[in-house]
PDB file of N, CA and C in Angstrom:
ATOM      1  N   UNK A   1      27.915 -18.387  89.136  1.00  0.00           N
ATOM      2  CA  UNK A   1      27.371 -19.137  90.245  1.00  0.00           C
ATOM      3  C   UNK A   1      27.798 -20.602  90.185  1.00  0.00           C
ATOM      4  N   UNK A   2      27.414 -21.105  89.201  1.00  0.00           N
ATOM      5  CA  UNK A   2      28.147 -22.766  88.927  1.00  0.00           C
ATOM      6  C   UNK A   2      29.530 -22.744  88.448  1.00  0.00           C
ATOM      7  N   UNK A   3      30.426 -21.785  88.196  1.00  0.00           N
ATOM      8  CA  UNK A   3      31.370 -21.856  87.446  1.00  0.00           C
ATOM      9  C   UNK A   3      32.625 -23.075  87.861  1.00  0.00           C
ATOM     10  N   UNK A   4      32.407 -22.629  89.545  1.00  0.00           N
ATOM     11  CA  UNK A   4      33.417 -23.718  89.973  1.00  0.00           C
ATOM     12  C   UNK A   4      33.275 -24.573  89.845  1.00  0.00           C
ATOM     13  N   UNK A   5      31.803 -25.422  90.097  1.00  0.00           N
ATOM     14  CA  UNK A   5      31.344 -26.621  90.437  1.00  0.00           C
ATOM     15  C   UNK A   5      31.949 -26.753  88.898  1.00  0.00           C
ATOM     16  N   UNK A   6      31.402 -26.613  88.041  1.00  0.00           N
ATOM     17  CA  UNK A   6      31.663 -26.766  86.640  1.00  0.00           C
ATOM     18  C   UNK A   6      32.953 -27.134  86.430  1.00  0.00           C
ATOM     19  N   UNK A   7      33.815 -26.142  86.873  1.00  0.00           N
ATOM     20  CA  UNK A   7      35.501 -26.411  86.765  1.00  0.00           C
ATOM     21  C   UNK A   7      35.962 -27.978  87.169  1.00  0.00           C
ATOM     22  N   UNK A   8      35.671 -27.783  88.273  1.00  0.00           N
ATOM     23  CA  UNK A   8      35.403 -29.413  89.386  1.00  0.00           C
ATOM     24  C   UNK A   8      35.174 -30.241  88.954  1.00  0.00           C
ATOM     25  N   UNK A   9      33.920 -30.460  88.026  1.00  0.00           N
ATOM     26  CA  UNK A   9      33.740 -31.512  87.168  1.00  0.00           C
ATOM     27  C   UNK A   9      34.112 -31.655  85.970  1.00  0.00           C
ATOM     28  N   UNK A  10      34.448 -30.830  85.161  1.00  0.00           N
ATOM     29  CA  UNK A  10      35.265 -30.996  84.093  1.00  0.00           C
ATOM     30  C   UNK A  10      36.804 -31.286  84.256  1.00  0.00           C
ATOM     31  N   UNK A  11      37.280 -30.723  85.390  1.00  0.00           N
ATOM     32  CA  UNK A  11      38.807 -31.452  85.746  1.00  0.00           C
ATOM     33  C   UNK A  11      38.052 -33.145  85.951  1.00  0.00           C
ATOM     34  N   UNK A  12      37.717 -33.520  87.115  1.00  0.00           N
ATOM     35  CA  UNK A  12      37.602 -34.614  87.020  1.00  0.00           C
ATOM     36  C   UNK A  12      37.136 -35.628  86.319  1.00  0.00           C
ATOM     37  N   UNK A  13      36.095 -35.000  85.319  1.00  0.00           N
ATOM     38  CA  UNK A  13      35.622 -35.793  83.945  1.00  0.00           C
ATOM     39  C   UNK A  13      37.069 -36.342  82.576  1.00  0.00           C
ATOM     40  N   UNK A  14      38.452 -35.433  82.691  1.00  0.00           N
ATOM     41  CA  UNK A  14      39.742 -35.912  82.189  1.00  0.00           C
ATOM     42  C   UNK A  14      39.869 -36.971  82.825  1.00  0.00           C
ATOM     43  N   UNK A  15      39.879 -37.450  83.998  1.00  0.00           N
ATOM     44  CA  UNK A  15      40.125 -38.545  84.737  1.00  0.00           C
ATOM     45  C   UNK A  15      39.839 -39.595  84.981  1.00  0.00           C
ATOM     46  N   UNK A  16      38.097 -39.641  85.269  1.00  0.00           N
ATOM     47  CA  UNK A  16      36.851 -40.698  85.473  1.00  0.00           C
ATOM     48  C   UNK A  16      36.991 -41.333  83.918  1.00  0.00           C
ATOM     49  N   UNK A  17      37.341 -43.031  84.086  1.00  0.00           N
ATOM     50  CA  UNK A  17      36.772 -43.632  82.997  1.00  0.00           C
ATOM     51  C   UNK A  17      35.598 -44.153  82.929  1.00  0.00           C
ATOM     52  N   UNK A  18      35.007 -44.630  82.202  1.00  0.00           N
ATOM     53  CA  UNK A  18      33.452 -44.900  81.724  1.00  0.00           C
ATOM     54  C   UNK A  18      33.129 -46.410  82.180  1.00  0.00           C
ATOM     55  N   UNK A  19      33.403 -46.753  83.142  1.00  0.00           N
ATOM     56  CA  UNK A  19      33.425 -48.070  84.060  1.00  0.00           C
ATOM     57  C   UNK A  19      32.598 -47.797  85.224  1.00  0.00           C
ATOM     58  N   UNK A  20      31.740 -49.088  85.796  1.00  0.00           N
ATOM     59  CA  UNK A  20      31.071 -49.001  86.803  1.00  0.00           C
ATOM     60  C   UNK A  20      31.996 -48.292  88.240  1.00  0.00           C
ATOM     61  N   UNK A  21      31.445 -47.807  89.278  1.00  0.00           N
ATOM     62  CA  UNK A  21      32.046 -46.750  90.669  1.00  0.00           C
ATOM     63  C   UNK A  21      30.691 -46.286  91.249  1.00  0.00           C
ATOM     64  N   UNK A  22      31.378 -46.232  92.166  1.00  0.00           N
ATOM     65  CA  UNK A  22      30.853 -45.084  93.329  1.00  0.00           C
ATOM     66  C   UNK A  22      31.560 -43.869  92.981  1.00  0.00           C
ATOM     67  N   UNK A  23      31.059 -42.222  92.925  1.00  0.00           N
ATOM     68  CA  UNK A  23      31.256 -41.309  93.318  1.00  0.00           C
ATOM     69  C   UNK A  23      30.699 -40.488  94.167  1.00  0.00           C
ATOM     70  N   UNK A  24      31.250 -39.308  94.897  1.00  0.00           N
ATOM     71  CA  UNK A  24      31.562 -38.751  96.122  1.00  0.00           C
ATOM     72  C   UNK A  24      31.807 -36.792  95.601  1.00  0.00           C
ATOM     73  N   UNK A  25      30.713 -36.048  95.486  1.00  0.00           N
ATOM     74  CA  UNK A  25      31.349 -34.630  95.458  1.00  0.00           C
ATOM     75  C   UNK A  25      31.108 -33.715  96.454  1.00  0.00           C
ATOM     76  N   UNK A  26      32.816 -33.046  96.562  1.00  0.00           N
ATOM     77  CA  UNK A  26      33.039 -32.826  97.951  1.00  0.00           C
ATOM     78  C   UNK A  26      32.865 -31.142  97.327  1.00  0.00           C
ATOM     79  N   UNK A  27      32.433 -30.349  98.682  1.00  0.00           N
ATOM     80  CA  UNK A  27      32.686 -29.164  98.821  1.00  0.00           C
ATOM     81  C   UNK A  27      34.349 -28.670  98.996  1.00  0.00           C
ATOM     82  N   UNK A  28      33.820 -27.468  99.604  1.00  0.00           N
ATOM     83  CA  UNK A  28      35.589 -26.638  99.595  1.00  0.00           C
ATOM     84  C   UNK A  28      36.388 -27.317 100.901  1.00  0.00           C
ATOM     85  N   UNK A  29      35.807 -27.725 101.863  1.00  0.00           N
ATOM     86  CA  UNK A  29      36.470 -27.941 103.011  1.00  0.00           C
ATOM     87  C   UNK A  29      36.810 -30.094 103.021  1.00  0.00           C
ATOM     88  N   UNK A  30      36.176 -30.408 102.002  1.00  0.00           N
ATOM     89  CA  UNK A  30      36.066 -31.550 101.678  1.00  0.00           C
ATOM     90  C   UNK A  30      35.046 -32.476 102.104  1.00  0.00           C
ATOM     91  N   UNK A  31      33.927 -31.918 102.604  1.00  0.00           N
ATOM     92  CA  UNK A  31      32.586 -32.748 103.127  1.00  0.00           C
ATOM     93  C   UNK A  31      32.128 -33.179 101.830  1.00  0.00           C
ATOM     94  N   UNK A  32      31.517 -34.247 102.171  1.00  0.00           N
ATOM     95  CA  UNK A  32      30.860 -34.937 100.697  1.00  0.00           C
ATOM     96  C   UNK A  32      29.531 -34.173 100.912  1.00  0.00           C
ATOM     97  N   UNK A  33      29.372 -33.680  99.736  1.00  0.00           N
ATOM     98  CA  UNK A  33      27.570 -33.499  99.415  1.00  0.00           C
ATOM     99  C   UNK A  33      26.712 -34.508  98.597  1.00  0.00           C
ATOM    100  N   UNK A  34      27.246 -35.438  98.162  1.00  0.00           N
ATOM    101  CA  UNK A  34      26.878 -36.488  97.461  1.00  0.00           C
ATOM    102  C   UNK A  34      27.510 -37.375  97.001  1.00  0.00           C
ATOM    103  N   UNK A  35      26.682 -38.735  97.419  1.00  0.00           N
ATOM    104  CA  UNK A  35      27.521 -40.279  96.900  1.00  0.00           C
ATOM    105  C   UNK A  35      26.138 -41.082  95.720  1.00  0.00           C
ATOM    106  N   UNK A  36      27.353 -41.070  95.064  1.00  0.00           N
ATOM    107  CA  UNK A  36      26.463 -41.597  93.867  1.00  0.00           C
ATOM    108  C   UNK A  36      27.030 -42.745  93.339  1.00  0.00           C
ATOM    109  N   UNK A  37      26.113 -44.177  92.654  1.00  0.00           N
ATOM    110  CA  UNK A  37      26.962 -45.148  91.857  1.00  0.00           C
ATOM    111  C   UNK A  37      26.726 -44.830  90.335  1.00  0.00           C
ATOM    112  N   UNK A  38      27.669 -45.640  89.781  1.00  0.00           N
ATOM    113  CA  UNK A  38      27.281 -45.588  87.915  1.00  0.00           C
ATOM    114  C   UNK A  38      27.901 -46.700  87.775  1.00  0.00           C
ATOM    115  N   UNK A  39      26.975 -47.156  86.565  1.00  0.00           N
ATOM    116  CA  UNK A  39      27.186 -48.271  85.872  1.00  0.00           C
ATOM    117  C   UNK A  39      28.516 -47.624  85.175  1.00  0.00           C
ATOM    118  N   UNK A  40      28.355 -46.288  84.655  1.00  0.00           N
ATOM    119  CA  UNK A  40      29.617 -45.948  83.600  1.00  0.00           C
ATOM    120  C   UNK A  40      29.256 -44.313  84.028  1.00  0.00           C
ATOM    121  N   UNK A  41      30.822 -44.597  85.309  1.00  0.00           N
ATOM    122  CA  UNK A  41      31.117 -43.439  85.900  1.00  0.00           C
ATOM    123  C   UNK A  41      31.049 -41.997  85.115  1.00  0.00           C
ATOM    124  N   UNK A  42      31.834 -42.092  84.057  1.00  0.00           N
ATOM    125  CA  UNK A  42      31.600 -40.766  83.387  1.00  0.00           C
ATOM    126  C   UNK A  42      30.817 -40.279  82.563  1.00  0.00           C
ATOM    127  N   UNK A  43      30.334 -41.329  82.059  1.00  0.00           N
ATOM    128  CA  UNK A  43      28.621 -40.907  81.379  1.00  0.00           C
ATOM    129  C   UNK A  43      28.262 -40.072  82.954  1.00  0.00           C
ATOM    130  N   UNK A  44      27.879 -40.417  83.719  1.00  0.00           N
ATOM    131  CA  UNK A  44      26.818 -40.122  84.982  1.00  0.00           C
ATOM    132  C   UNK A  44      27.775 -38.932  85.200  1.00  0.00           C
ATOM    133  N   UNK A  45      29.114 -38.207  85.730  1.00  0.00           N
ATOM    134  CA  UNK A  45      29.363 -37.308  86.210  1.00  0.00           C
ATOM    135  C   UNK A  45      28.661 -36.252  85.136  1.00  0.00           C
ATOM    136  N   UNK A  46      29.453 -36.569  83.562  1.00  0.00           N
ATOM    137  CA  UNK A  46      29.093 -35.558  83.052  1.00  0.00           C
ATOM    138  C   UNK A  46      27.912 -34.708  82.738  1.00  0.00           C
ATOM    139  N   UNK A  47      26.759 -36.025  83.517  1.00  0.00           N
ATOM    140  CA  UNK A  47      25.382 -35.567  83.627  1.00  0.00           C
ATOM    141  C   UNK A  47      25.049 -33.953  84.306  1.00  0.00           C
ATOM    142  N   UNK A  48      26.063 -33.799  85.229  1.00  0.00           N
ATOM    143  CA  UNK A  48      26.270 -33.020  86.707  1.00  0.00           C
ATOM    144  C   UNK A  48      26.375 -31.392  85.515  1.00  0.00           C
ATOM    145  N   UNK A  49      26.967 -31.678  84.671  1.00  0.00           N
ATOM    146  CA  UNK A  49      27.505 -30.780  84.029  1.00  0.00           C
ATOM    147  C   UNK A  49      26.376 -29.957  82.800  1.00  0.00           C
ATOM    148  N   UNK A  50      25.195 -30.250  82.938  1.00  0.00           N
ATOM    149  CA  UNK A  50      24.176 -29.949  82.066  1.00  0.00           C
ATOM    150  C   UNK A  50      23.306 -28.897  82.807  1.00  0.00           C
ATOM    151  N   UNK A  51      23.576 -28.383  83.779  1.00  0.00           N
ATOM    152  CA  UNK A  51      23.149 -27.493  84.690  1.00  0.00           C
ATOM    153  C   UNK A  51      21.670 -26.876  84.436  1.00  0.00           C
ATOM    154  N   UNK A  52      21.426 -26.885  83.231  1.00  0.00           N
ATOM    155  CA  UNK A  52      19.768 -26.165  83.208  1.00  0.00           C
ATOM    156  C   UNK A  52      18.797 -27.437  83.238  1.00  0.00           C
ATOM    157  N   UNK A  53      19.604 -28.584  82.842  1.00  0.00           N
ATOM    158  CA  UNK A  53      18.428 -29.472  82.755  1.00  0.00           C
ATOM    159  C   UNK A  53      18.842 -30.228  84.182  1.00  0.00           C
ATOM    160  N   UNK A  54      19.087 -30.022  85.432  1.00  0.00           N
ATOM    161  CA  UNK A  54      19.169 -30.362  86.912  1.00  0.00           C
ATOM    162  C   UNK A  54      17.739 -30.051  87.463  1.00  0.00           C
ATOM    163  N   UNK A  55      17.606 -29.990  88.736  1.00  0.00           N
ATOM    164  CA  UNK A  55      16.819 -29.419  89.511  1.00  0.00           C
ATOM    165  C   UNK A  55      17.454 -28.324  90.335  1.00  0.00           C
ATOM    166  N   UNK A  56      16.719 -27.986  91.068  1.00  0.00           N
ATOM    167  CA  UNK A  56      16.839 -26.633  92.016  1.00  0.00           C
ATOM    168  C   UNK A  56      18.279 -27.370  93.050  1.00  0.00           C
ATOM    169  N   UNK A  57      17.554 -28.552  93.726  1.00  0.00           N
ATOM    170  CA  UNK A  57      18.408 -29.027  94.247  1.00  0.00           C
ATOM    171  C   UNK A  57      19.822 -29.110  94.291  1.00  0.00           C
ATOM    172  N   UNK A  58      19.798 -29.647  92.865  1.00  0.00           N
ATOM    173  CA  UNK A  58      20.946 -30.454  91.864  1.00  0.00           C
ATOM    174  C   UNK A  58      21.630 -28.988  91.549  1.00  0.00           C
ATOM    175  N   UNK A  59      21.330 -27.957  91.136  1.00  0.00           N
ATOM    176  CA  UNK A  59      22.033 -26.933  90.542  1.00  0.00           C
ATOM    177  C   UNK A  59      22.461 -25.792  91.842  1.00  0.00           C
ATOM    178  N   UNK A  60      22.060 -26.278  93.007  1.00  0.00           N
ATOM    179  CA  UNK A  60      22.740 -25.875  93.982  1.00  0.00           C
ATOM    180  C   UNK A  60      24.074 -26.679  94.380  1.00  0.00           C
ATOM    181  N   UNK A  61      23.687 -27.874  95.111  1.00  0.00           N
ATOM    182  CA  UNK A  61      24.540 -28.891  94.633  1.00  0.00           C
ATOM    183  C   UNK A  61      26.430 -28.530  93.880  1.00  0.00           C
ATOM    184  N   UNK A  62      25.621 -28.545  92.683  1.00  0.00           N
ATOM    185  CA  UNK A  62      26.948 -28.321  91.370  1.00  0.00           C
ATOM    186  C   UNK A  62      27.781 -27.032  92.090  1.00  0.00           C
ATOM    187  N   UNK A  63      26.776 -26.324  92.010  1.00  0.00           N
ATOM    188  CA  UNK A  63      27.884 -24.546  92.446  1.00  0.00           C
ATOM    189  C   UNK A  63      28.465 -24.750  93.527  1.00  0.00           C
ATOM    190  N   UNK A  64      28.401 -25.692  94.843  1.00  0.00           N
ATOM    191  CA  UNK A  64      29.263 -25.694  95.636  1.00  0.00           C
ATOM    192  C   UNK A  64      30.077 -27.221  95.740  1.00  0.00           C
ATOM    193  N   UNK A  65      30.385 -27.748  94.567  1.00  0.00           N
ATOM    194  CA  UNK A  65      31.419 -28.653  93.952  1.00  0.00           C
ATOM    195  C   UNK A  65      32.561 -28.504  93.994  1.00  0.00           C
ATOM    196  N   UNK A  66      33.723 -28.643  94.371  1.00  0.00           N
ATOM    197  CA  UNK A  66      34.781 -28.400  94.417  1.00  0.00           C
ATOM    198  C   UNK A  66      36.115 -29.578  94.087  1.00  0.00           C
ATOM    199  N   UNK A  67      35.708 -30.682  94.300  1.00  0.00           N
ATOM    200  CA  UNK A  67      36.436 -32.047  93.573  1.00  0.00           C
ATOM    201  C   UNK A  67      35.361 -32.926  93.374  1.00  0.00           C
ATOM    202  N   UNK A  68      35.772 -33.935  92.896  1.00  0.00           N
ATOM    203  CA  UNK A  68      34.768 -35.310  92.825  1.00  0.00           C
ATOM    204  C   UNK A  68      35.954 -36.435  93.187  1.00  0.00           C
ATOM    205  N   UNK A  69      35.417 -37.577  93.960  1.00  0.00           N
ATOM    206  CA  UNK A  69      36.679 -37.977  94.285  1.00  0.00           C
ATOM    207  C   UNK A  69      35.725 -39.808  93.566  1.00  0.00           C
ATOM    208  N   UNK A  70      35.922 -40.564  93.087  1.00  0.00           N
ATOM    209  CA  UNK A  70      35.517 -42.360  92.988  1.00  0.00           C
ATOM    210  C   UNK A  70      36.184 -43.367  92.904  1.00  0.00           C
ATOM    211  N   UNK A  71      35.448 -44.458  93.012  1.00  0.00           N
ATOM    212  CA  UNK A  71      36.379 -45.744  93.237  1.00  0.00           C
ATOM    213  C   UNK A  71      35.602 -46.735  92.086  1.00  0.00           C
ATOM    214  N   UNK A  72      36.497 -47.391  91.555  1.00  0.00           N
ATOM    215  CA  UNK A  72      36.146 -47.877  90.432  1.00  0.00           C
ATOM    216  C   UNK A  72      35.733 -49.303  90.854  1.00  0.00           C
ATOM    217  N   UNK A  73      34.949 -49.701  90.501  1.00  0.00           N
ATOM    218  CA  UNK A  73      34.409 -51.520  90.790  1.00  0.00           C
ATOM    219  C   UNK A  73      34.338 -52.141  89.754  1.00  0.00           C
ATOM    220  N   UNK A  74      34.494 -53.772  90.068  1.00  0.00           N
ATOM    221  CA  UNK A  74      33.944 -54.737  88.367  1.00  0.00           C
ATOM    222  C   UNK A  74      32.916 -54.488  88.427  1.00  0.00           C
ATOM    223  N   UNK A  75      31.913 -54.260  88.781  1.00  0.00           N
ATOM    224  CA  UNK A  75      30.226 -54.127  88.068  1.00  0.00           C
ATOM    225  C   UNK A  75      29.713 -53.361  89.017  1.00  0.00           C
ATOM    226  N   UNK A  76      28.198 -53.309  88.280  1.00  0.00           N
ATOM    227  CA  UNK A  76      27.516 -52.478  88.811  1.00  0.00           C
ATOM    228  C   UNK A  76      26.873 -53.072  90.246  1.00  0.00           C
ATOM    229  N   UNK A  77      26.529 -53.426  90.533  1.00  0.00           N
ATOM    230  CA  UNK A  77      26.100 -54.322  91.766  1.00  0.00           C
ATOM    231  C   UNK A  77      27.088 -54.479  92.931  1.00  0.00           C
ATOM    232  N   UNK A  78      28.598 -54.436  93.067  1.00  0.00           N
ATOM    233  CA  UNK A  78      29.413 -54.015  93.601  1.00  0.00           C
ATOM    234  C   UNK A  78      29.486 -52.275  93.769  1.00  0.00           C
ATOM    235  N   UNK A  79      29.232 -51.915  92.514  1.00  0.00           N
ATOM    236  CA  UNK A  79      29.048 -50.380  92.860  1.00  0.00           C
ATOM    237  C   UNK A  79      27.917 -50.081  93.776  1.00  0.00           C
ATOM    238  N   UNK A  80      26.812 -50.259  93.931  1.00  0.00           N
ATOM    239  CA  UNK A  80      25.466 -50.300  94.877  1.00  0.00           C
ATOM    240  C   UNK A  80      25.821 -50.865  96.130  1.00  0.00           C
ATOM    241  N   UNK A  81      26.509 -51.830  96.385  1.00  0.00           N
ATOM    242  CA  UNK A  81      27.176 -52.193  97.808  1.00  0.00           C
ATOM    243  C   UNK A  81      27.820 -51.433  98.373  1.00  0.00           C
ATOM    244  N   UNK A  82      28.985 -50.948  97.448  1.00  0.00           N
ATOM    245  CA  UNK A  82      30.067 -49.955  97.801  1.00  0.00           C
ATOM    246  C   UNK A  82      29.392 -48.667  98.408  1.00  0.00           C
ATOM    247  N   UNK A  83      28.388 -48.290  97.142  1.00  0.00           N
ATOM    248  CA  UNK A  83      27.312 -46.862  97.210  1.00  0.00           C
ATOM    249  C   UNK A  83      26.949 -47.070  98.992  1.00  0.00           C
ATOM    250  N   UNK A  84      26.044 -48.138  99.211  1.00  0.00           N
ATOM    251  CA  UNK A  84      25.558 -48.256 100.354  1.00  0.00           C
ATOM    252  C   UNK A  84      26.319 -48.201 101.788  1.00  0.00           C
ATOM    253  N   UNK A  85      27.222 -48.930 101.602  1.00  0.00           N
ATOM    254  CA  UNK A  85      28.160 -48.670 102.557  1.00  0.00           C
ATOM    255  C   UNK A  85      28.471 -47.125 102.882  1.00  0.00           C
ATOM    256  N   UNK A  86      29.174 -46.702 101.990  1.00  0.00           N
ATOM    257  CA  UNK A  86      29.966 -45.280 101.843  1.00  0.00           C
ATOM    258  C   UNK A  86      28.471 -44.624 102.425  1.00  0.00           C
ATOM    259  N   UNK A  87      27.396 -44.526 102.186  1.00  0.00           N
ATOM    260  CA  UNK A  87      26.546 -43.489 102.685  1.00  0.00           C
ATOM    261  C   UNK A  87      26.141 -43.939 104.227  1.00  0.00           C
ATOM    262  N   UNK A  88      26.160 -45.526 104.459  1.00  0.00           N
ATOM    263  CA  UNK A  88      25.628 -45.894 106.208  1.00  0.00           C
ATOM    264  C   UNK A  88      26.859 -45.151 106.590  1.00  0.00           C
ATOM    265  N   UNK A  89      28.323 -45.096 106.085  1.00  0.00           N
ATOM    266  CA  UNK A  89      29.667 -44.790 107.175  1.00  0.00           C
ATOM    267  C   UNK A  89      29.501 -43.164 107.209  1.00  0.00           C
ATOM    268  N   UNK A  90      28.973 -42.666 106.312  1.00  0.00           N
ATOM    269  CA  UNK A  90      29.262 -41.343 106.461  1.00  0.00           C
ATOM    270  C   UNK A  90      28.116 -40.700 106.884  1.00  0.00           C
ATOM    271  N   UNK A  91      26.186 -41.382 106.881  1.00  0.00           N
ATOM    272  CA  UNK A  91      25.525 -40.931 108.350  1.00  0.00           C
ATOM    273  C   UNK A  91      26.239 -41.247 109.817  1.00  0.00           C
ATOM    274  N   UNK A  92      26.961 -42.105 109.597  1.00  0.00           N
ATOM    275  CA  UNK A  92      27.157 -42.978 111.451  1.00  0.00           C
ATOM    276  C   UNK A  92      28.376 -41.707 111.540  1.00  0.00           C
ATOM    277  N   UNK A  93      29.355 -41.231 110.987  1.00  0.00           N
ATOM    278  CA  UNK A  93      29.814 -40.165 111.326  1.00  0.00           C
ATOM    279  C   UNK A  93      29.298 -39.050 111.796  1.00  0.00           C
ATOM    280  N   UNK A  94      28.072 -38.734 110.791  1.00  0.00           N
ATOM    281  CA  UNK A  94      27.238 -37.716 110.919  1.00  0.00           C
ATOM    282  C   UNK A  94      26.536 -36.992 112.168  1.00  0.00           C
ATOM    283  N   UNK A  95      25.836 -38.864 112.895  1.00  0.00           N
ATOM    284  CA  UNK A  95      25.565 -38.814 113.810  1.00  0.00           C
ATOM    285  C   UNK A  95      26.285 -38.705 115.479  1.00  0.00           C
ATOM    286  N   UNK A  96      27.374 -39.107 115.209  1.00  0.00           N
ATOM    287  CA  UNK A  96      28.282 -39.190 116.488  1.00  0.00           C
ATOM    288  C   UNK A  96      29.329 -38.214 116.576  1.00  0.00           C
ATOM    289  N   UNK A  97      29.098 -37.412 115.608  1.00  0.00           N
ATOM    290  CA  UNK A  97      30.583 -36.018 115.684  1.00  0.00           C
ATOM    291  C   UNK A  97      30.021 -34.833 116.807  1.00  0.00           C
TER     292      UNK A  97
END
């Protein structure tokens, strides 16, 4: 059931360095299901990857994971701007498609 999501994030956990970002995990067709910031991006993805200790939510979530895509910032506080933005642009899409 999680296997992919799992795959998904362990490819992209080779990648993500441990620096403040925004991340973004997209399903199969590439819709984001979630934007998230971190102080230290890959501490926080690999969180994703602990699957029993998630919620119901969260472990639905994971199983339909398919990339993780982020953008790296100097700090964390730029990451929370960035975070904020990226989620007003992608309701205002939401709403007008």
């Amino acid at each position: 059931m999680y296997e992919e999501g799992l795959k998904a994030l362990k490819h992209a956990l080779s990648c993500i360095p441990d620096l403040p970002g925004v991340y973004e995990m997209l399903d199969e067709k590439g819709a984001v299901l979630y934007v998230g910031k971190a102080r230290r991006l890959g501490r926080r993805v690999v969180s994703y990857t602990r699957v029993s200790a998630l919620s119901v939510r969260l472990q639905r979530m994971v199983s339909k994971i398919r990339s993780v895509r982020y953008t790296i910032t100097h700090n964390e506080l730029e990451a929370l701007l960035l975070e904020l933005h990226t989620i007003q642009k992608k309701n205002h899409l939401l709403i007008f498609c």
